[in-house]
Protein backbone atom coordinates (compact mmCIF):
# COMPACT_ATOMS: atom_id res chain seq x y z
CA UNK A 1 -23.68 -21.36 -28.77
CA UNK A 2 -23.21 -24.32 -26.19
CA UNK A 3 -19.16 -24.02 -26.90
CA UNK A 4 -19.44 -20.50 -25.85
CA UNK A 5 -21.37 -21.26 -22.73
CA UNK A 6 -18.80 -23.80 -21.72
CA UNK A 7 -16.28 -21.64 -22.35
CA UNK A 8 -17.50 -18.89 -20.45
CA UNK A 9 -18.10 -22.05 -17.40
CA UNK A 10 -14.78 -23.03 -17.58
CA UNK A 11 -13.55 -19.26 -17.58
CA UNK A 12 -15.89 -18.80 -14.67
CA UNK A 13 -13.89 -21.52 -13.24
CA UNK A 14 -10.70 -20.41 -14.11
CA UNK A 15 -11.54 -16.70 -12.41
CA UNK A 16 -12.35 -18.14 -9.18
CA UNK A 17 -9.27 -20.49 -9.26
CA UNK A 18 -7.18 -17.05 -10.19
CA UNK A 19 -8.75 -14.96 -8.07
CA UNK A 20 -7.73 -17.21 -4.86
CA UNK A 21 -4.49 -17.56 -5.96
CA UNK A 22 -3.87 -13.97 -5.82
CA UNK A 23 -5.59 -13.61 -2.98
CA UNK A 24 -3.59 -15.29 -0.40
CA UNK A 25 -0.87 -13.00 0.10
CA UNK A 26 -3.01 -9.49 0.48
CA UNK A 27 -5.29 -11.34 3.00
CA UNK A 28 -2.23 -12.32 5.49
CA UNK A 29 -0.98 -9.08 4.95
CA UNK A 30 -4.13 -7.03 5.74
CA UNK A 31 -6.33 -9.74 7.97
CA UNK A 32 -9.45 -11.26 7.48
CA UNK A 33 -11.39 -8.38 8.47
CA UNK A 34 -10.19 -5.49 6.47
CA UNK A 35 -9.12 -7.46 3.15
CA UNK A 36 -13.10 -8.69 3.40
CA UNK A 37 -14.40 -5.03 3.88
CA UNK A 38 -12.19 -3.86 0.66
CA UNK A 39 -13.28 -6.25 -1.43
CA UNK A 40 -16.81 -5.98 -0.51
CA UNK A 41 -17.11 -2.30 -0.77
CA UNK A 42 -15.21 -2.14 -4.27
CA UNK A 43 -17.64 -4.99 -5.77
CA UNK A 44 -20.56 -3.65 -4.47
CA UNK A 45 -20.19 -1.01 -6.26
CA UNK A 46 -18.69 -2.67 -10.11
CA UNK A 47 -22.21 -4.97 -8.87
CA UNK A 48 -24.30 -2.11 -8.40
CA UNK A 49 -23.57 -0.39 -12.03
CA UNK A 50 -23.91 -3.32 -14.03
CA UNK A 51 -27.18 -3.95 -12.51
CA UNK A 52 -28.66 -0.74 -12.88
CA UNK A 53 -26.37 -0.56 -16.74
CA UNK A 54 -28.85 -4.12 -17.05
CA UNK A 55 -31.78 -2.54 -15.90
CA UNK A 56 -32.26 -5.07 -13.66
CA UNK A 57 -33.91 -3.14 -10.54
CA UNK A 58 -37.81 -3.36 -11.83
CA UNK A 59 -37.10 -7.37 -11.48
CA UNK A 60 -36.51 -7.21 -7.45
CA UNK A 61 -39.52 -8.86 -5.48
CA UNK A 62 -38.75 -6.57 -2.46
CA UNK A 63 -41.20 -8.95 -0.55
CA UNK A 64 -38.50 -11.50 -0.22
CA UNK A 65 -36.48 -8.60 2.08
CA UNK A 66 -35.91 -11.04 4.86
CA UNK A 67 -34.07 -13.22 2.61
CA UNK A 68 -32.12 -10.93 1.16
CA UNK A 69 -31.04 -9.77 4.92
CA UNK A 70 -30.01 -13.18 5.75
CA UNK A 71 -27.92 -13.61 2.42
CA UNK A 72 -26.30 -10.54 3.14
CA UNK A 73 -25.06 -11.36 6.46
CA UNK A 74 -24.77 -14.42 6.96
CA UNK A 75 -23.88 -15.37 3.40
CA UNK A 76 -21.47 -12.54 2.61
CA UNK A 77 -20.77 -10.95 5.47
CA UNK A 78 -19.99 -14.34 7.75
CA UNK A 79 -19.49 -16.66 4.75
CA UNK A 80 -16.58 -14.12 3.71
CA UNK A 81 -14.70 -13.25 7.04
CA UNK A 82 -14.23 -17.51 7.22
CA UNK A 83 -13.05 -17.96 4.00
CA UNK A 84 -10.35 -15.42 4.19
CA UNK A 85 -9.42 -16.45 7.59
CA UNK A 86 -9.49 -20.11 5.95
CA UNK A 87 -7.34 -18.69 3.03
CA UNK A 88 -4.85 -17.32 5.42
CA UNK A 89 -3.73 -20.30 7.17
CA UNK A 90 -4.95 -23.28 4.75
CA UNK A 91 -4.16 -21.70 1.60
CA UNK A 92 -5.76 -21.17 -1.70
CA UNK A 93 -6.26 -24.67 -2.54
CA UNK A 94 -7.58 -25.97 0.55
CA UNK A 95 -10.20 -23.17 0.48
CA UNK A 96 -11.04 -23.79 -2.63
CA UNK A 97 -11.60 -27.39 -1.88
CA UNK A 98 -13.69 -27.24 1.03
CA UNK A 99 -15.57 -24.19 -0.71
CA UNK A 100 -17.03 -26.75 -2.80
CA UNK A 101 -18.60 -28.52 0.03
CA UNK A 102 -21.22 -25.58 -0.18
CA UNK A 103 -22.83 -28.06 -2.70
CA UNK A 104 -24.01 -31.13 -0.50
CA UNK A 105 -24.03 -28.69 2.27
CA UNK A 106 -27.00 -26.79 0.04
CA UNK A 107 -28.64 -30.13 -0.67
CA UNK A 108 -28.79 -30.90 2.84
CA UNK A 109 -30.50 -27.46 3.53
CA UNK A 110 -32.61 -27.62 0.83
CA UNK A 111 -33.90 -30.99 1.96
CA UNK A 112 -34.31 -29.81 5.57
CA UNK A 113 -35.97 -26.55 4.69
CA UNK A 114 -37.47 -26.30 1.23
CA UNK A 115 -38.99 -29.68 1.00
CA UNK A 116 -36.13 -31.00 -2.02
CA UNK A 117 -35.97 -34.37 -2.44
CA UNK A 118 -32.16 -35.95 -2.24
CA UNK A 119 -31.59 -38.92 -4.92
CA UNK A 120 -29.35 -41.61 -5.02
CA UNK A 121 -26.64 -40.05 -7.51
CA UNK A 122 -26.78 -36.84 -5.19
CA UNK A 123 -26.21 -38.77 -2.14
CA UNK A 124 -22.93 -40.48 -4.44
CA UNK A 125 -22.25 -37.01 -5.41
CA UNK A 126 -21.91 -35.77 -1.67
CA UNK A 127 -20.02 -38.80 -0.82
CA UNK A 128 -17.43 -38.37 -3.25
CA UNK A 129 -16.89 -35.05 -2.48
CA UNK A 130 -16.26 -34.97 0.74
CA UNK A 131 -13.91 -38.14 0.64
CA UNK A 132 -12.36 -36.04 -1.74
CA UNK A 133 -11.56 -32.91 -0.10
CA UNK A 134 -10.33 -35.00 2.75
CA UNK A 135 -7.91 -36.68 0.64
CA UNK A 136 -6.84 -33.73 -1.38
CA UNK A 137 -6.57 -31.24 1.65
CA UNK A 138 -4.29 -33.83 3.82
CA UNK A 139 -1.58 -33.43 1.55
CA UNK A 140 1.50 -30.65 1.80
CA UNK A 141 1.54 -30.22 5.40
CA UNK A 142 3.97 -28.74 7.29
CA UNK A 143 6.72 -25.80 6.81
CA UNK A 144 8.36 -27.63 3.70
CA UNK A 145 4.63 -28.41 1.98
CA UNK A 146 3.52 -27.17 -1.30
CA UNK A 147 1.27 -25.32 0.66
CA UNK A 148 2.19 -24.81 3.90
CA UNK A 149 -0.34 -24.79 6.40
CA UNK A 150 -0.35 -21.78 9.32
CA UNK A 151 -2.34 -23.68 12.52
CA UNK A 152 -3.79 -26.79 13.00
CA UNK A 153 -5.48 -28.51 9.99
CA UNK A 154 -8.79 -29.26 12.06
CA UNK A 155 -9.46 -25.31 12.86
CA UNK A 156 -8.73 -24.67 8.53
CA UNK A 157 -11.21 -27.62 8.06
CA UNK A 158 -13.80 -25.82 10.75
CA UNK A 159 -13.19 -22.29 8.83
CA UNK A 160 -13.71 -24.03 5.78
CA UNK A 161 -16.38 -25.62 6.48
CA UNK A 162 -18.45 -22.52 8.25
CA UNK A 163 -17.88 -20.78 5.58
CA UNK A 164 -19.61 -23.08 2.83
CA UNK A 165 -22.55 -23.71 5.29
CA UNK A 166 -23.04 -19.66 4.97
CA UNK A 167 -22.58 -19.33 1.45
CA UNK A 168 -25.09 -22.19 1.36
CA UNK A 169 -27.48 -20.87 3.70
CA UNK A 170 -27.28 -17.48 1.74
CA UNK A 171 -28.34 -19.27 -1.50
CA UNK A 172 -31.31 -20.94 0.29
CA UNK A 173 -32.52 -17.67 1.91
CA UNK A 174 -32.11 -16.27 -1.36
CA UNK A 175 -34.03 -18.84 -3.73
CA UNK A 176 -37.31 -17.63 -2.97
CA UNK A 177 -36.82 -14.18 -4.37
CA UNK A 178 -35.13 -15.36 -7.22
CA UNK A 179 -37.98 -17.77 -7.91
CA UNK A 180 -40.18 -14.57 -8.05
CA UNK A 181 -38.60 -13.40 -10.45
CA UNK A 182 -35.60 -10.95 -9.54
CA UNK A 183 -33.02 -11.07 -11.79
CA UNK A 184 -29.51 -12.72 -10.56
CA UNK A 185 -27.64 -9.60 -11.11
CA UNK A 186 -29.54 -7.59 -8.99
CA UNK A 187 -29.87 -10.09 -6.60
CA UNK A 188 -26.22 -10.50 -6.33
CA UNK A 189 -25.98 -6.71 -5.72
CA UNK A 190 -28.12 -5.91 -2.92
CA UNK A 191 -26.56 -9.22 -1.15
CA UNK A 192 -23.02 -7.58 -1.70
CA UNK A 193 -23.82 -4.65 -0.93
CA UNK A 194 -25.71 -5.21 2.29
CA UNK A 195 -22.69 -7.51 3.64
CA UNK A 196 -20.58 -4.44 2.80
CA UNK A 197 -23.34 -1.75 3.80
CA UNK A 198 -22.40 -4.32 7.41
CA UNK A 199 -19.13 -4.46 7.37
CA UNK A 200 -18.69 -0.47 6.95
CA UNK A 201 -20.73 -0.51 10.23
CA UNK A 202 -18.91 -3.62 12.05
CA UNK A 203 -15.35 -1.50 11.29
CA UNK A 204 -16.83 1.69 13.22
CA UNK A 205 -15.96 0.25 16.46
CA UNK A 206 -12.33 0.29 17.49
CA UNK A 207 -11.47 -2.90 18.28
CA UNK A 208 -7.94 -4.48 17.64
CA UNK A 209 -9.64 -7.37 15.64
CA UNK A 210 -11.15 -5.13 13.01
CA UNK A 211 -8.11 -3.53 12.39
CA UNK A 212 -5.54 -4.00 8.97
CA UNK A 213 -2.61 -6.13 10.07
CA UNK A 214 -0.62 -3.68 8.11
CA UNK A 215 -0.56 -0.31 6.97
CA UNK A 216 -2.67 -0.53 3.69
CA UNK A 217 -0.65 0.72 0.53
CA UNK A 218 -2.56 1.71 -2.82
CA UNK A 219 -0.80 -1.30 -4.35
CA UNK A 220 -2.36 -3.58 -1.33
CA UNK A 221 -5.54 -1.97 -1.81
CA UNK A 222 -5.35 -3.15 -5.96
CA UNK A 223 -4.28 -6.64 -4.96
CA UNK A 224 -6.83 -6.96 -2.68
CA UNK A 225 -9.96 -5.49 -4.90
CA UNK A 226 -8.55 -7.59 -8.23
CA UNK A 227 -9.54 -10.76 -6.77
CA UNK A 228 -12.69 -9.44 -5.30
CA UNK A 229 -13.73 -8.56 -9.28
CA UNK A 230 -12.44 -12.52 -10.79
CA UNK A 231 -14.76 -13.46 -8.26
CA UNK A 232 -17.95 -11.36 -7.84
CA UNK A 233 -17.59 -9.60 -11.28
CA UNK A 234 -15.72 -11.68 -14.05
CA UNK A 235 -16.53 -15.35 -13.22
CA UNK A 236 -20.58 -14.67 -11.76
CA UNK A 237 -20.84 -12.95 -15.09
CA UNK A 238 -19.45 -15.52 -17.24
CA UNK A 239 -21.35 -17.92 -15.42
CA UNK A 240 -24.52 -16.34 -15.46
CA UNK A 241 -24.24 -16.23 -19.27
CA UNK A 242 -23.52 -20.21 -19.50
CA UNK A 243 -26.73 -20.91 -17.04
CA UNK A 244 -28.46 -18.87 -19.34
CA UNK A 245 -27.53 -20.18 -22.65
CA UNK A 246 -26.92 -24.32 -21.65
CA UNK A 247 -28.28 -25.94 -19.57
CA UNK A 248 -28.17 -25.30 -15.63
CA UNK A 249 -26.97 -28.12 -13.99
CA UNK A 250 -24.19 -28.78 -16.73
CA UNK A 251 -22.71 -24.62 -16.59
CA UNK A 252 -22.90 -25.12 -13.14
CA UNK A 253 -20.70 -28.21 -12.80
CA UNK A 254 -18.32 -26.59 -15.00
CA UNK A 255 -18.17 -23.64 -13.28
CA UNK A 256 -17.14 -25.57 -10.30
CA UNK A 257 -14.08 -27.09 -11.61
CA UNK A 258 -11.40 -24.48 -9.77
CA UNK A 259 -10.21 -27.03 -7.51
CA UNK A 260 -8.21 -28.50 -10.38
CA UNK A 261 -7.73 -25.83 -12.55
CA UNK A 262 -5.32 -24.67 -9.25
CA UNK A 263 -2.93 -27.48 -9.32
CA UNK A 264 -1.96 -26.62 -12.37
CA UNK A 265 -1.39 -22.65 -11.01
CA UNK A 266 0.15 -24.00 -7.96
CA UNK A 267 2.29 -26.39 -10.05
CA UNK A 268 4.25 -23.12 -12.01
CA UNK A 269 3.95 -20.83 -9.03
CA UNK A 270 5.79 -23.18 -7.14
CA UNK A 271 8.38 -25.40 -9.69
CA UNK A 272 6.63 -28.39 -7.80
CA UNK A 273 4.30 -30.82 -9.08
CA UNK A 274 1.50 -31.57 -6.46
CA UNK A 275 1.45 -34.95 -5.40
CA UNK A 276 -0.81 -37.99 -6.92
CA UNK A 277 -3.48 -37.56 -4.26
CA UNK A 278 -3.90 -33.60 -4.69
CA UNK A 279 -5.09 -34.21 -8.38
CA UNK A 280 -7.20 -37.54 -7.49
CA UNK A 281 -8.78 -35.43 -4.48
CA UNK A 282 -9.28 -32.86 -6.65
CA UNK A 283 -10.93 -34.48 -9.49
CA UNK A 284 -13.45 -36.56 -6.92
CA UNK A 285 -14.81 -33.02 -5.50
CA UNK A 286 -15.35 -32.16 -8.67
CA UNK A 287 -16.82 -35.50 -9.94
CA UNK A 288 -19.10 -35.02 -6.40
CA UNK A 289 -20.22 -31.65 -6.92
CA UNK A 290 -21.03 -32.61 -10.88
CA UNK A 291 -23.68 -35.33 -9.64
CA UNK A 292 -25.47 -33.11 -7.46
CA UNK A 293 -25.56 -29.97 -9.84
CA UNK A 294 -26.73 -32.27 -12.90
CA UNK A 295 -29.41 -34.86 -11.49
């Protein structure tokens, strides 16, 4: 059972890592704005069906609503539009990297606002991750980079950053109700689809900025919605299963190991082997993020 449930971390992992990857190109091509709406209208609704396939809607503490609100907007909704825009001009990697920072960012928060105590190895854990990202993310500027980046490297590292701080704060907001006892899948479908429910509403008004940046083919479309389902469908699936059958703070570590599983992606989509401090950068968020998740 336990090498299942790593298995299905490391696959978690591996979706995420994927799913980014094949990302990058439909979100230049379509913008931040629409490329978030289409994924999060086409996995709200794969989220929606396996939720009520799991029966998972008697489980829902609709008490918590307020939380739920705040995940959806500021969580999804937000959280998304700066990753993408992030992805778009830092690149897969680079968002991946300072995705990761959602973890001491969370620990912060949860210290702040839920009363959580912060030990020692999580305050080592935050350190090392964040002097990893910064080395990691330094390296492969410029048009001839392994990663080229599009606009200065401090507004990637701000759009980065923001969007880490709202996936975190949509976690928090959303801890209570999951405490009460709704079940993660349903959770994660009403949060989806209220940043989408949003969206749909945000992309009424015709202004420039929520417009595609190109005409949307069905083939865009599919490239766009494919990483949308890695993410929200395939890995939270395979991850929920590990969480569920090892234990917590190990699945989760695992399941946070995308940041190196890239190079290795970015290595054969590119014929270039990243450079000494991409993998050593890597391997510290991860070592950073493990600390907090396990203690």
């Amino acid at each position: 059972m336990s090498v299942l449930a790593i298995t299905a971390a490391l696959g978690a992992s591996f979706s995420w890592a994927a799913g980014a990857m094949i990302a990058h190109a439909p979100a230049r091509r379509l913008g931040a704005f629409e490329f978030t709406r289409t994924q999060l209208i086409s996995s709200s609704a794969l989220l929606l069906l396996i939720a009520s396939i799991a029966g998972s809607w008697p489980s829902v503490a609709w008490d918590h609503w307020p939380g739920f609100a705040t995940s959806s907007l500021v969580g999804v909704l937000l959280g998304n539009l700066a990753m993408v825009a992030c992805l778009q001009r830092g690149g897969p990697r680079r968002t991946q990297l300072l995705a990761a920072m959602s973890a001491p960012i969370a620990m912060v928060l949860g210290y702040l606002f839920l009363g959580e105590t912060i030990s020692p190895q999580k305050l080592a854990g935050a350190a090392l991750a964040l002097g990893g990202a910064g080395l990691a993310i330094m390296y492969g500027l410029g048009a001839g980079g392994l990663e080229p980046a599009v606009g200065s490297l401090p507004r990637i590292v701000i759009l980065g950053l923001a969007s880490a701080t709202c996936q975190a704060i949509g976690l928090i907001a959303l801890k209570p109700a999951l405490l009460a006892g709704t079940e993660p899948f349903a959770a994660s479908a009403l949060r989806t689809t209220g940043g989408a429910f949003a969206m749909a509403l945000i992309a009424l008004w015709p202004l420039a900025a929520f417009q595609s940046a190109t005409k949307p083919t069905g083939r865009l479309i599919l490239w766009a919605i494919l990483p949308g389902f890695l993410g929200y469908v395939v890995a939270v699936s395979l991850l929920l299963y590990a969480v569920r059958s090892y234990e917590t703070g190990v699945a989760a570590a695992l399941g946070s190991v995308s940041p190196i599983i890239m190079l290795p992606m970015i290595w054969f989509n590119t014929k270039r082997r990243p450079p000494l401090q991409a993998w050593i950068g890597a391997i510290l968020v991860v070592l950073g993020t493990g600390l907090i998740l396990v203690s």
